[in-house]
Protein backbone atom coordinates (compact mmCIF):
# COMPACT_ATOMS: atom_id res chain seq x y z
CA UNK A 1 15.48 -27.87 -63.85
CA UNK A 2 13.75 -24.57 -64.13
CA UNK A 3 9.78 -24.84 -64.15
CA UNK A 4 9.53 -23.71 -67.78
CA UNK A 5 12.03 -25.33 -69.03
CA UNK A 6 10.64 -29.35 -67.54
CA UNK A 7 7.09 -28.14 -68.91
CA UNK A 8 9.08 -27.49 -72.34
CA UNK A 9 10.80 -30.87 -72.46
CA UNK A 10 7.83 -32.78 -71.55
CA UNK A 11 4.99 -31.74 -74.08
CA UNK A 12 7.95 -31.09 -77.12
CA UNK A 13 6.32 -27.85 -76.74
CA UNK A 14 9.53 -24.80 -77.99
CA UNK A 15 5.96 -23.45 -79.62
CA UNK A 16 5.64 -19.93 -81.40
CA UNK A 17 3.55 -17.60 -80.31
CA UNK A 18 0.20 -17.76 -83.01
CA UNK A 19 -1.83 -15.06 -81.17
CA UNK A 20 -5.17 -16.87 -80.27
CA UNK A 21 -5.72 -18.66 -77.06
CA UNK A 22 -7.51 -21.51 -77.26
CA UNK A 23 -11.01 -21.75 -75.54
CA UNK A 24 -11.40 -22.13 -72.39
CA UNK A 25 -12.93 -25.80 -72.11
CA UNK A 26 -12.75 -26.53 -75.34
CA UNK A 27 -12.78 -29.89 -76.43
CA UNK A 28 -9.89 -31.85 -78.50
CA UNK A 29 -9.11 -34.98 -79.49
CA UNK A 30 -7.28 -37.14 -77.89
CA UNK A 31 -6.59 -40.01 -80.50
CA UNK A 32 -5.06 -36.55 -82.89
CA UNK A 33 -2.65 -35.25 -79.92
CA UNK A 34 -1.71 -38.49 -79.25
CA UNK A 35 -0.56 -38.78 -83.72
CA UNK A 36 0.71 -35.13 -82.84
CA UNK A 37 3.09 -36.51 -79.92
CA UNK A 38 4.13 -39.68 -82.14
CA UNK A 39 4.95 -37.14 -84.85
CA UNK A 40 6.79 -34.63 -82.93
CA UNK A 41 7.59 -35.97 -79.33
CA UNK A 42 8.04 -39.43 -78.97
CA UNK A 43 11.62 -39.68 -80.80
CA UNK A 44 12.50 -38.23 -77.33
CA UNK A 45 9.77 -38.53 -74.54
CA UNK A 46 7.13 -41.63 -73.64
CA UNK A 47 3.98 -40.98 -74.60
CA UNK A 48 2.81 -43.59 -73.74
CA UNK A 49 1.52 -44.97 -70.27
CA UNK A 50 4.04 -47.35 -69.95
CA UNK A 51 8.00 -47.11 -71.09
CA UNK A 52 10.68 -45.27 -70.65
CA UNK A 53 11.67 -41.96 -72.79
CA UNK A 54 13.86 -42.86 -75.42
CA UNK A 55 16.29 -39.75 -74.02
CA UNK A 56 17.03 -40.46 -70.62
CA UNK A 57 16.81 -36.78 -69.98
CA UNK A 58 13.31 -36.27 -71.46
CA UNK A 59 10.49 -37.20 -68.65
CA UNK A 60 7.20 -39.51 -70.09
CA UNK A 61 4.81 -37.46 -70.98
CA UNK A 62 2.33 -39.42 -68.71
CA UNK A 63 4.09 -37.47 -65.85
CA UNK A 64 3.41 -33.60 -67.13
CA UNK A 65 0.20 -33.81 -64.79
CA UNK A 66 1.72 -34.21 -61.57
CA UNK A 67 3.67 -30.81 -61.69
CA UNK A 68 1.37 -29.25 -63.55
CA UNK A 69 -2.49 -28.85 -63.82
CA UNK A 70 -2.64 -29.71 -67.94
CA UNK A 71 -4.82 -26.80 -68.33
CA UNK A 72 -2.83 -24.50 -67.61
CA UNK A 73 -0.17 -25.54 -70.51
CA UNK A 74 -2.69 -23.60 -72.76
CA UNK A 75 -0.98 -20.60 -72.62
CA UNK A 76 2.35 -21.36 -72.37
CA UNK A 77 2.07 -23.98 -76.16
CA UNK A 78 0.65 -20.61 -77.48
CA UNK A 79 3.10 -17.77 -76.37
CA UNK A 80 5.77 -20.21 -76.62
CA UNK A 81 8.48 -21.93 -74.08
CA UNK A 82 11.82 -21.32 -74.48
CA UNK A 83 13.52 -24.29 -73.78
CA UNK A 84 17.21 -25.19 -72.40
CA UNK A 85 18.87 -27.08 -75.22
CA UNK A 86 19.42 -27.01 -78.76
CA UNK A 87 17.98 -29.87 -79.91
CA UNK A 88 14.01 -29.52 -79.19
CA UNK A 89 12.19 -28.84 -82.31
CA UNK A 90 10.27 -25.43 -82.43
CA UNK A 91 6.00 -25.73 -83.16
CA UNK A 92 3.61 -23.29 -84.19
CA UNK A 93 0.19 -24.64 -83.39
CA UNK A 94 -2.99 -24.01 -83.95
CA UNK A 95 -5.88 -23.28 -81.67
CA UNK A 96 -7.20 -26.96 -82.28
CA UNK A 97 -3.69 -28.74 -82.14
CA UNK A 98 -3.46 -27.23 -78.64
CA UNK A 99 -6.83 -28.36 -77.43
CA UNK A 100 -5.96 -32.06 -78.70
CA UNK A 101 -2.31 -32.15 -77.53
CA UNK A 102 -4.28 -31.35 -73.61
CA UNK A 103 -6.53 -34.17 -74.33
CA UNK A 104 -4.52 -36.11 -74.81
CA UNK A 105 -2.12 -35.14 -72.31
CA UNK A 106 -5.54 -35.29 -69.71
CA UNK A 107 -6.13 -39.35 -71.17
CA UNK A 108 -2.72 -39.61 -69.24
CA UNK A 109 -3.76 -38.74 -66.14
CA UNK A 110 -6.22 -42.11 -65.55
C-alpha cells in the first residue's frame, strides 16, 4: 500500500486542510486523542495496545510508529491525506486535536 495511503488508514486521518500547523513540540493530551480515536477510529482500527482491528484491513494504531516517526503526521492530519477507499470518514481538526491525537499516538510507542 502506498505510504500515504497506510499513514491514512492508520490514524482515521482523510483530514481537511484547516490552515494552521500545530506547534512544533507542543503538548496534547493523551487521555483526549485516545476519546478522539474511540470516537472516530476504533470502529475500524485497534487503538489499543493489545487486539486486533476490527477491519482486518485497517492496521492497530499501536503500529503507526514503526513506519513512521509520529511527529511527522503533523502535517499531513492538517493538509489532509487522501485516502484509498470510500469508506474512511473525512476530519477537520483543530490545532489542539492534532497535538492530542500524537500523544496519544506517542503513549503507543512504550
Amino acid at each position: 500500500m502506498a505510504r500515504g495511503r497506510w499513514a491514512a488508514g492508520l490514524v482515521c486521518a482523510g483530514l481537511l486542510a484547516f490552515g494552521s500547523m500545530p506547534a512544533a513540540g507542543q503538548d496534547g493530551s493523551a487521555a483526549a486523542g485516545r476519546a478522539f480515536a474511540e470516537r472516530h477510529c476504533a470502529r475500524c482500527h485497534a487503538i489499543g495496545r493489545t487486539g486486533a482491528s476490527p477491519q482486518p484491513a485497517a492496521p492497530p494504531l499501536r503500529e503507526l510508529h514503526r513506519r513512521y516517526p509520529v511527529e511527522q503526521l503533523a502535517e499531513a492530519f492538517a493538509e489532509g491525506v487522501v485516502t484509498g477507499h470510500a469508506g474512511m470518514p473525512e476530519f477537520q481538526l483543530e490545532v489542539a486535536q492534532i497535538n492530542d491525537l500524537l500523544a496519544f499516538l506517542r503513549s503507543l510507542e512504550r
